[in-house]
N, C-alpha and C. Protein backbone atom coordinates (compact mmCIF):
# COMPACT_ATOMS: atom_id res chain seq x y z
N UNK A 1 5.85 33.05 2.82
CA UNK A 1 5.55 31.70 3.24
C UNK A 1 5.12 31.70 4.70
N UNK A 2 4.33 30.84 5.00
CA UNK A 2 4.05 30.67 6.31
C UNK A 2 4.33 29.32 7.08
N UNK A 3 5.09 29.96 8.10
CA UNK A 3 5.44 28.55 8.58
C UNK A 3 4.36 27.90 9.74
N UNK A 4 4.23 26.60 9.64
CA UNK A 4 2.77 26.13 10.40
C UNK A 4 3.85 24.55 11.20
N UNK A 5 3.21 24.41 12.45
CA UNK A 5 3.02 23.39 13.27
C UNK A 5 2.35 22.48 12.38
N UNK A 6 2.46 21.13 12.64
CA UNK A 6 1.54 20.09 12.40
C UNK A 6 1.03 19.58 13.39
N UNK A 7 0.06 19.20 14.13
CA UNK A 7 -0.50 18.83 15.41
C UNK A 7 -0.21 17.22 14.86
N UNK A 8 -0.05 16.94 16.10
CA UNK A 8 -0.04 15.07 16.08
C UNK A 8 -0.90 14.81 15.04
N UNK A 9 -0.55 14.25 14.37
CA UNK A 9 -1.52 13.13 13.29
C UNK A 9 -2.18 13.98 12.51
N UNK A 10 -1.82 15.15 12.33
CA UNK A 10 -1.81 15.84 10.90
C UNK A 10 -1.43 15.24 9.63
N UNK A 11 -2.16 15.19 8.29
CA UNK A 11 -1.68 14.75 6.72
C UNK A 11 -1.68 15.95 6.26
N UNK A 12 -0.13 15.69 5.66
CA UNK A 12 0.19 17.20 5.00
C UNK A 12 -0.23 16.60 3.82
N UNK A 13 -0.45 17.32 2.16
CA UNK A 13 -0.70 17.19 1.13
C UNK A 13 -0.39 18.29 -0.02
N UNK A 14 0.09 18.09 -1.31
CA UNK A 14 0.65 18.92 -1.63
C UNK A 14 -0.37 19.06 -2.73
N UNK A 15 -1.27 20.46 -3.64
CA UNK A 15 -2.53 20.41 -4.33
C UNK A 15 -1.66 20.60 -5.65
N UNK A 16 -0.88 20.23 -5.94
CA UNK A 16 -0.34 20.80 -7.29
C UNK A 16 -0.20 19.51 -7.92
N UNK A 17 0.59 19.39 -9.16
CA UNK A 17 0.55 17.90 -9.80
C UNK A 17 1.70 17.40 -9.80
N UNK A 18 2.83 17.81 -9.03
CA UNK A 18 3.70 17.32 -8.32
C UNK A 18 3.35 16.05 -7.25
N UNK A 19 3.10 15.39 -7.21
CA UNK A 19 2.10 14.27 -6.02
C UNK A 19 3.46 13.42 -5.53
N UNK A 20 4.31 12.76 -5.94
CA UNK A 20 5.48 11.82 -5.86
C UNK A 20 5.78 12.37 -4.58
N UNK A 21 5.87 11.59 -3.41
CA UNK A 21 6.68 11.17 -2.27
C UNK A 21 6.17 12.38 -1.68
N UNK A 22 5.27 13.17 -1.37
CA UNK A 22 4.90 14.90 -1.05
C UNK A 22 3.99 14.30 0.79
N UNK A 23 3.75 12.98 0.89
CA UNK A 23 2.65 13.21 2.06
C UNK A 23 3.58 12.95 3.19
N UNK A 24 2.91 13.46 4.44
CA UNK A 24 4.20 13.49 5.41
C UNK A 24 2.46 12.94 6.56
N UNK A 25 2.81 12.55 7.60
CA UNK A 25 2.33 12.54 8.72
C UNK A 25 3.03 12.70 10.10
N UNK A 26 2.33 12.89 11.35
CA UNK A 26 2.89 13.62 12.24
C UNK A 26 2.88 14.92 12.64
N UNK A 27 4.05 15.06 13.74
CA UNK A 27 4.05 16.19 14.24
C UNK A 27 5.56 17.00 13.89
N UNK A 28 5.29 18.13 13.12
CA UNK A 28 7.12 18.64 12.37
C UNK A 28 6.71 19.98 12.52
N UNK A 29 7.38 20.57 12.24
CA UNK A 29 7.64 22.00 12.32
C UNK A 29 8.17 22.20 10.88
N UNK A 30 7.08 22.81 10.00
CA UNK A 30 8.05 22.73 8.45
C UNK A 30 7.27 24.45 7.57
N UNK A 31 7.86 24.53 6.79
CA UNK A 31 7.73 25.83 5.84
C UNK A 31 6.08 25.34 4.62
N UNK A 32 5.04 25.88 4.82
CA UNK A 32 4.10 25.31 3.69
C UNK A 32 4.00 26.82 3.02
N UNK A 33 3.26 26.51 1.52
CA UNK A 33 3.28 27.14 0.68
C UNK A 33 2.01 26.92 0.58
N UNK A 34 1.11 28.34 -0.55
CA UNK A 34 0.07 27.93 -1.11
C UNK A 34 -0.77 26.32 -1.20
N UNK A 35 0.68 25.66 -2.08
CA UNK A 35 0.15 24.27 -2.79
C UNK A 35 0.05 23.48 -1.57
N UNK A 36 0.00 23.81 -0.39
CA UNK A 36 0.05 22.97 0.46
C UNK A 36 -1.29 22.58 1.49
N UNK A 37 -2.26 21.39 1.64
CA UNK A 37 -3.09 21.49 2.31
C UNK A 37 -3.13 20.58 3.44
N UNK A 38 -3.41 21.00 4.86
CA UNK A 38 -3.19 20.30 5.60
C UNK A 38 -4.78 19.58 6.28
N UNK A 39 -4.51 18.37 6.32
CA UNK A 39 -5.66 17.65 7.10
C UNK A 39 -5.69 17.33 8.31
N UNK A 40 -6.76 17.62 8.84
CA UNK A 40 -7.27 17.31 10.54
C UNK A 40 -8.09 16.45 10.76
N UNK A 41 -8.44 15.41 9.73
CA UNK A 41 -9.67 14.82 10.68
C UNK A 41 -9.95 14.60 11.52
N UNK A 42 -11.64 14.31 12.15
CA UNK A 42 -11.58 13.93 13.61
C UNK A 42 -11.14 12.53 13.66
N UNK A 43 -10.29 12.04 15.40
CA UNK A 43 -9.77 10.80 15.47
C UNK A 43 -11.44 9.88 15.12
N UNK A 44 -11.97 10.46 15.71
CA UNK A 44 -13.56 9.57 16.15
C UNK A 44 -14.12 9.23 14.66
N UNK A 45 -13.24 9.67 13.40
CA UNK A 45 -14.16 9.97 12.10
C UNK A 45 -12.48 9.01 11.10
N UNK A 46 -11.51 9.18 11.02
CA UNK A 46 -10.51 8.68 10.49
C UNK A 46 -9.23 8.45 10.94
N UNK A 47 -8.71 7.42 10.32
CA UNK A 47 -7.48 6.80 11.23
C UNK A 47 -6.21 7.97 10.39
N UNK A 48 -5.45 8.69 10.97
CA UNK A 48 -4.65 10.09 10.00
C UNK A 48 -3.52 9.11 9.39
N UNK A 49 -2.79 8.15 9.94
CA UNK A 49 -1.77 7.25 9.11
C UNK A 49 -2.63 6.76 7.90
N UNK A 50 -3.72 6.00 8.50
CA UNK A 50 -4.35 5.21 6.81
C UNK A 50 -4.70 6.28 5.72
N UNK A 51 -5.12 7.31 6.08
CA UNK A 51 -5.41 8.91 5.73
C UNK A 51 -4.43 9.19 4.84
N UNK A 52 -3.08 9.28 4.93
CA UNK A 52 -2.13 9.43 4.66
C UNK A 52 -1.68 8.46 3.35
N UNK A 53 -1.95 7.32 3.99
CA UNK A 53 -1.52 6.19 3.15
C UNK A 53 -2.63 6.28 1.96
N UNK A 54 -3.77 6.56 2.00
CA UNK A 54 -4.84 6.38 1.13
C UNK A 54 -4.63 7.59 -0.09
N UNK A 55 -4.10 8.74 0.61
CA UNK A 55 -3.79 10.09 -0.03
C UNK A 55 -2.34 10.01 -1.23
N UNK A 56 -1.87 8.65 -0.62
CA UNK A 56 -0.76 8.55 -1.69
C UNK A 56 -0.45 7.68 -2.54
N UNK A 57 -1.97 7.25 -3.24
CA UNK A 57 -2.08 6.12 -3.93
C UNK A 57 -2.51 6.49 -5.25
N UNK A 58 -2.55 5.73 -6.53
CA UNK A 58 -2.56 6.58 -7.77
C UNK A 58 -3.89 7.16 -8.00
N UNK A 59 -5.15 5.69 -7.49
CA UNK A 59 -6.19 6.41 -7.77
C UNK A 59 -6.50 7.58 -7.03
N UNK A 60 -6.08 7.93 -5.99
CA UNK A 60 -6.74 9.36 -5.19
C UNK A 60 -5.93 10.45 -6.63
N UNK A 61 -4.68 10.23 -6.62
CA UNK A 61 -4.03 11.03 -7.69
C UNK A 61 -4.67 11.50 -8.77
N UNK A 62 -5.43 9.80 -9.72
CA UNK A 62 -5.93 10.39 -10.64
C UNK A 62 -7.46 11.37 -10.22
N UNK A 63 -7.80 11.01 -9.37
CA UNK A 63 -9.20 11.68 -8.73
C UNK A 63 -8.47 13.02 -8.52
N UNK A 64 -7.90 13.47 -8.39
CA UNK A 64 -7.66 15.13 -8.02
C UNK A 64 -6.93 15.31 -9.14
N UNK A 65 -6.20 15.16 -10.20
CA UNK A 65 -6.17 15.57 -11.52
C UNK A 65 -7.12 15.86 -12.22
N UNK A 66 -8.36 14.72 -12.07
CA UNK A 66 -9.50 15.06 -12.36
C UNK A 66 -10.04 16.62 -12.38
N UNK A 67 -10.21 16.71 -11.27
CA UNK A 67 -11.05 17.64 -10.51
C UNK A 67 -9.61 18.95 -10.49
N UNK A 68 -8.30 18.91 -10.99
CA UNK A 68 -7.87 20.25 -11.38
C UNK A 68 -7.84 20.76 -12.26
N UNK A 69 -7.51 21.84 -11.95
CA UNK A 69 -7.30 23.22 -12.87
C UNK A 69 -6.36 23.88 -13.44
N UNK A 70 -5.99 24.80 -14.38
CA UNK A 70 -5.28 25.25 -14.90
C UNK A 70 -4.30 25.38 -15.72
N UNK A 71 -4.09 26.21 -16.82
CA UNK A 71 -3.08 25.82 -17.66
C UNK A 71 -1.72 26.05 -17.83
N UNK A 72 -1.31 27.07 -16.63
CA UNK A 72 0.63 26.92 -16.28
C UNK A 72 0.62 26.40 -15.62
N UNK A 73 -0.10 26.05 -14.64
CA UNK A 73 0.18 25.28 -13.65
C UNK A 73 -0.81 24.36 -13.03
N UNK A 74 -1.02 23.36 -12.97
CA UNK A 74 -2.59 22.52 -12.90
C UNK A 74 -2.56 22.58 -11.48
N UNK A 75 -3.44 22.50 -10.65
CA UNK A 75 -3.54 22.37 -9.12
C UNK A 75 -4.95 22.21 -9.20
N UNK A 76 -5.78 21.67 -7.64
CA UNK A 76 -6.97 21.50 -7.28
C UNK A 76 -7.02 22.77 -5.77
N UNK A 77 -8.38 23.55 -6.51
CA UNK A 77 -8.57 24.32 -5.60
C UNK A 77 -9.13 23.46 -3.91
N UNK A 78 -8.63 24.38 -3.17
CA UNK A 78 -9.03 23.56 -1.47
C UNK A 78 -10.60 23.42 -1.59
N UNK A 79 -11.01 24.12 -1.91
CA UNK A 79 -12.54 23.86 -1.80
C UNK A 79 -13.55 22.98 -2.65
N UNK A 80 -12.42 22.30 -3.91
CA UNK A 80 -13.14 20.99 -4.54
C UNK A 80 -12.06 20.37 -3.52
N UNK A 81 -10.81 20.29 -2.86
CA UNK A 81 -10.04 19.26 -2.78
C UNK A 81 -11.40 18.79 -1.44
N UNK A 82 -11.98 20.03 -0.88
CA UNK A 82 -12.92 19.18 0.40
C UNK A 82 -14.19 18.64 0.24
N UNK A 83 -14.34 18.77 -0.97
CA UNK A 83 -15.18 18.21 -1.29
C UNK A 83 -15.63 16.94 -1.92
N UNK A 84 -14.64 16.29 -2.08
CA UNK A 84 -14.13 15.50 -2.45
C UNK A 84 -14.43 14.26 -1.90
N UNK A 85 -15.65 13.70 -1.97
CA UNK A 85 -15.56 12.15 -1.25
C UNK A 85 -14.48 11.20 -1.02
N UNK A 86 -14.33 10.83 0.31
CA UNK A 86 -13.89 10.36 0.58
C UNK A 86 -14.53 8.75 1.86
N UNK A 87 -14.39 7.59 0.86
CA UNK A 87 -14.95 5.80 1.54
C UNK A 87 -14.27 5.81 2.40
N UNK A 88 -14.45 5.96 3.74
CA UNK A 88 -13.87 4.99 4.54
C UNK A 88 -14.51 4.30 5.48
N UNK A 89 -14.14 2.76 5.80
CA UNK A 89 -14.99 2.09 6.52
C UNK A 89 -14.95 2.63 7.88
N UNK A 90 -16.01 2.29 8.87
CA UNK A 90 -15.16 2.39 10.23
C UNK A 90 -14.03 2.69 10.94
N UNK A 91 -14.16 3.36 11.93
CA UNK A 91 -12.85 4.07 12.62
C UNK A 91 -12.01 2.30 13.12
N UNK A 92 -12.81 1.59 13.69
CA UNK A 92 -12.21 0.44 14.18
C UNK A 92 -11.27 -0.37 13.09
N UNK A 93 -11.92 -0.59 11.94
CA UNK A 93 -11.33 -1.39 10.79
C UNK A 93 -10.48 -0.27 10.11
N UNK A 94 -10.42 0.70 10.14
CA UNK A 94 -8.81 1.36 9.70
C UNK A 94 -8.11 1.47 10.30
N UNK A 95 -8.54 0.75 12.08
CA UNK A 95 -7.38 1.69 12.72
C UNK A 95 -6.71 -0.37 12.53
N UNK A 96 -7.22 -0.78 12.23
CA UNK A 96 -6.42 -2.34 12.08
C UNK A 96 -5.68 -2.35 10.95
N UNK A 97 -6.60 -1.69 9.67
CA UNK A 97 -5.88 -1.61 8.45
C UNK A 97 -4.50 -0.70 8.97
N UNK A 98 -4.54 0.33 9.43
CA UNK A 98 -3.43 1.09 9.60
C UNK A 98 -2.74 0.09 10.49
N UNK A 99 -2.56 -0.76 11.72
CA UNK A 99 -1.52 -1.37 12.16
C UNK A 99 -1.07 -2.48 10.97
N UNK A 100 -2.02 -3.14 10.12
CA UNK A 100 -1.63 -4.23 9.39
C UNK A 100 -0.51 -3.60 8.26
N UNK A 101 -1.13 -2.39 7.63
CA UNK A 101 0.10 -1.45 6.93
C UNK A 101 1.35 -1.40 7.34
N UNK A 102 1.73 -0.75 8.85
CA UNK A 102 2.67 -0.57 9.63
C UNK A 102 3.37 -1.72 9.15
N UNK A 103 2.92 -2.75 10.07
CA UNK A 103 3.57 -3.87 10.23
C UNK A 103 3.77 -4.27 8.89
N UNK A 104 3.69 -4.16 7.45
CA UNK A 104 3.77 -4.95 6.33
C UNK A 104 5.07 -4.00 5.71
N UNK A 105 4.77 -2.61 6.46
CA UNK A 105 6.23 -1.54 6.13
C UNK A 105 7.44 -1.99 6.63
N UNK A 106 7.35 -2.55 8.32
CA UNK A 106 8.25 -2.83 9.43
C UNK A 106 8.76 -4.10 8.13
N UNK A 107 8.00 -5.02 7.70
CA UNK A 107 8.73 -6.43 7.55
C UNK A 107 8.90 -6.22 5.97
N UNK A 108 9.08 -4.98 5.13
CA UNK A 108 9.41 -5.18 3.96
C UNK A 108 10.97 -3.99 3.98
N UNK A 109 11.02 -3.14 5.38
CA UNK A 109 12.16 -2.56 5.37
C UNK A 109 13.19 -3.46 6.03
N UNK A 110 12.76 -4.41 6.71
CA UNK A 110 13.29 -5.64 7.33
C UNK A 110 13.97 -6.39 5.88
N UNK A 111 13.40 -7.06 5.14
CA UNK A 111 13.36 -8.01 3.75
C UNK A 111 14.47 -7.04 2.98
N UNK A 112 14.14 -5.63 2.87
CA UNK A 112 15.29 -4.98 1.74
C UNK A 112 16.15 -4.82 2.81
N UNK A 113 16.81 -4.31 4.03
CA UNK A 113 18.22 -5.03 4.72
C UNK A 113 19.12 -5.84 4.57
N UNK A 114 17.64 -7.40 4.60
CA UNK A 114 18.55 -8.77 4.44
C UNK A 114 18.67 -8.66 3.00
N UNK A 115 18.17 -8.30 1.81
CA UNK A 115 18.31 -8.07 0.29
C UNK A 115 19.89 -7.23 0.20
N UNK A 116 20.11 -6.03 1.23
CA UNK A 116 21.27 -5.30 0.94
C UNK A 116 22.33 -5.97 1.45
N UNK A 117 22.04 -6.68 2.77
CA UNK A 117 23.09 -7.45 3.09
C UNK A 117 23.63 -8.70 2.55
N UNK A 118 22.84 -9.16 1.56
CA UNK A 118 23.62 -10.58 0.55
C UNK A 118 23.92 -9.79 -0.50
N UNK A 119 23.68 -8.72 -0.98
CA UNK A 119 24.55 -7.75 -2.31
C UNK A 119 25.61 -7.88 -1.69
N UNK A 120 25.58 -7.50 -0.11
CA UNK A 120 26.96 -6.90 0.20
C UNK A 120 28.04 -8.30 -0.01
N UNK A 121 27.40 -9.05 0.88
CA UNK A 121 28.33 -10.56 0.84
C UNK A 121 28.47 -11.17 -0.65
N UNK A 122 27.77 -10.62 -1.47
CA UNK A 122 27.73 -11.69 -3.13
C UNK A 122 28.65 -10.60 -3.37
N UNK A 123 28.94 -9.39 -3.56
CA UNK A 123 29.81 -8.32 -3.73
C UNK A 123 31.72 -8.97 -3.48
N UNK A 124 31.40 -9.01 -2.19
CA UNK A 124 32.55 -9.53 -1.55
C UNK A 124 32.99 -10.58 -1.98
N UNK A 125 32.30 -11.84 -1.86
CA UNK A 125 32.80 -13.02 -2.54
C UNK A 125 33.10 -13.11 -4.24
N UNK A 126 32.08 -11.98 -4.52
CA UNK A 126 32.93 -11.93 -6.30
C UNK A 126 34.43 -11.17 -6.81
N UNK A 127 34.48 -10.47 -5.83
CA UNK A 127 35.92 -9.68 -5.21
C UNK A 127 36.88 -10.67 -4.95
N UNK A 128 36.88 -11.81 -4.00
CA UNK A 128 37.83 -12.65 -3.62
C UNK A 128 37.68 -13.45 -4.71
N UNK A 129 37.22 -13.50 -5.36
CA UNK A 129 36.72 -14.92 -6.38
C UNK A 129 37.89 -13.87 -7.68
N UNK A 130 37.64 -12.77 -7.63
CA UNK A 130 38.07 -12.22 -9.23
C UNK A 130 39.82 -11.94 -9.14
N UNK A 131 40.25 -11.64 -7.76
CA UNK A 131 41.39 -11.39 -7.25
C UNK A 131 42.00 -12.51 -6.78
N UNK A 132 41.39 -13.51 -6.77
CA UNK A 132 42.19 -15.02 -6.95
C UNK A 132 42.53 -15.37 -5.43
N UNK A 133 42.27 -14.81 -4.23
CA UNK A 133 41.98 -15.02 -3.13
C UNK A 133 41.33 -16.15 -2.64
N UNK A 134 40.13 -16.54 -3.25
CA UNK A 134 39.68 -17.45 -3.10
C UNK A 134 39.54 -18.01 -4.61
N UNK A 135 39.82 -19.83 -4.69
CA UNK A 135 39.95 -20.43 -6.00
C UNK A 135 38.71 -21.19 -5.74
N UNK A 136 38.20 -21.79 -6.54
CA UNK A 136 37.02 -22.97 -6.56
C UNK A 136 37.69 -24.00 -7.24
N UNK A 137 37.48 -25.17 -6.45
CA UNK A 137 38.28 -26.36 -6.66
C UNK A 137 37.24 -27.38 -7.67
């Protein structure tokens, strides 16, 4: 195995048909394998978060199932995976799409908090309610 740096705003990607939860962005210090391909675009050419985000959506999925190979083990060779068209509008309008993403992540990990924190309190009050602690009149 070889272990590799990720330079700032590197998309890691995994070429096998394993795809579930596999894309990472950033800068890590981690162990890659074969199945593993890493992206550099230029900043001046793609935004690497929306990059990321775009890489882990079903249709890119089914598009590189498409385009793999093999019968123990299906994977997409690196050299169709680069070949591989890829739409993206403007560097300016992804780099908005990528803050509007952010921010829709920030306020839906926000939303499941306040979601865990009334389990917790409906939890509790069905506890005092079942143990006769608290009666309803």
């Amino acid at each position: 195995m070889l272990r590799t740096r990720l330079a700032a705003g590197s998309a890691r990607r995994n070429r096998g048909n394993q795809w579930g939860g596999d894309g990472a962005y950033g800068e890590e210090k981690m162990l890659t394998s074969v199945d593993v391909t890493i992206f550099r675009p230029k900043e001046a050419l793609a935004d690497r978060k929306l990059l990321t985000e775009f890489m882990s959506q079903s249709g890119w999925f089914a598009r590189v199932d498409e385009a793999s190979g093999g019968t123990t083990r299906k994977r997409i060779a690196r050299s169709n995976l680069g070949r591989m068209p890829l739409f993206m509008p403007p560097i300016k309008e992804q780099q908005a799409m990528s803050e509007l993403f952010t921010d829709m992540d920030a306020e839906i990990q926000s939303l499941e908090a306040r979601l865990e924190k009334a389990r917790q309190v409906k939890e509790g009050m069905m506890q005092n309610l079942l143990t006769g602690r608290i009666r309803l009149v």
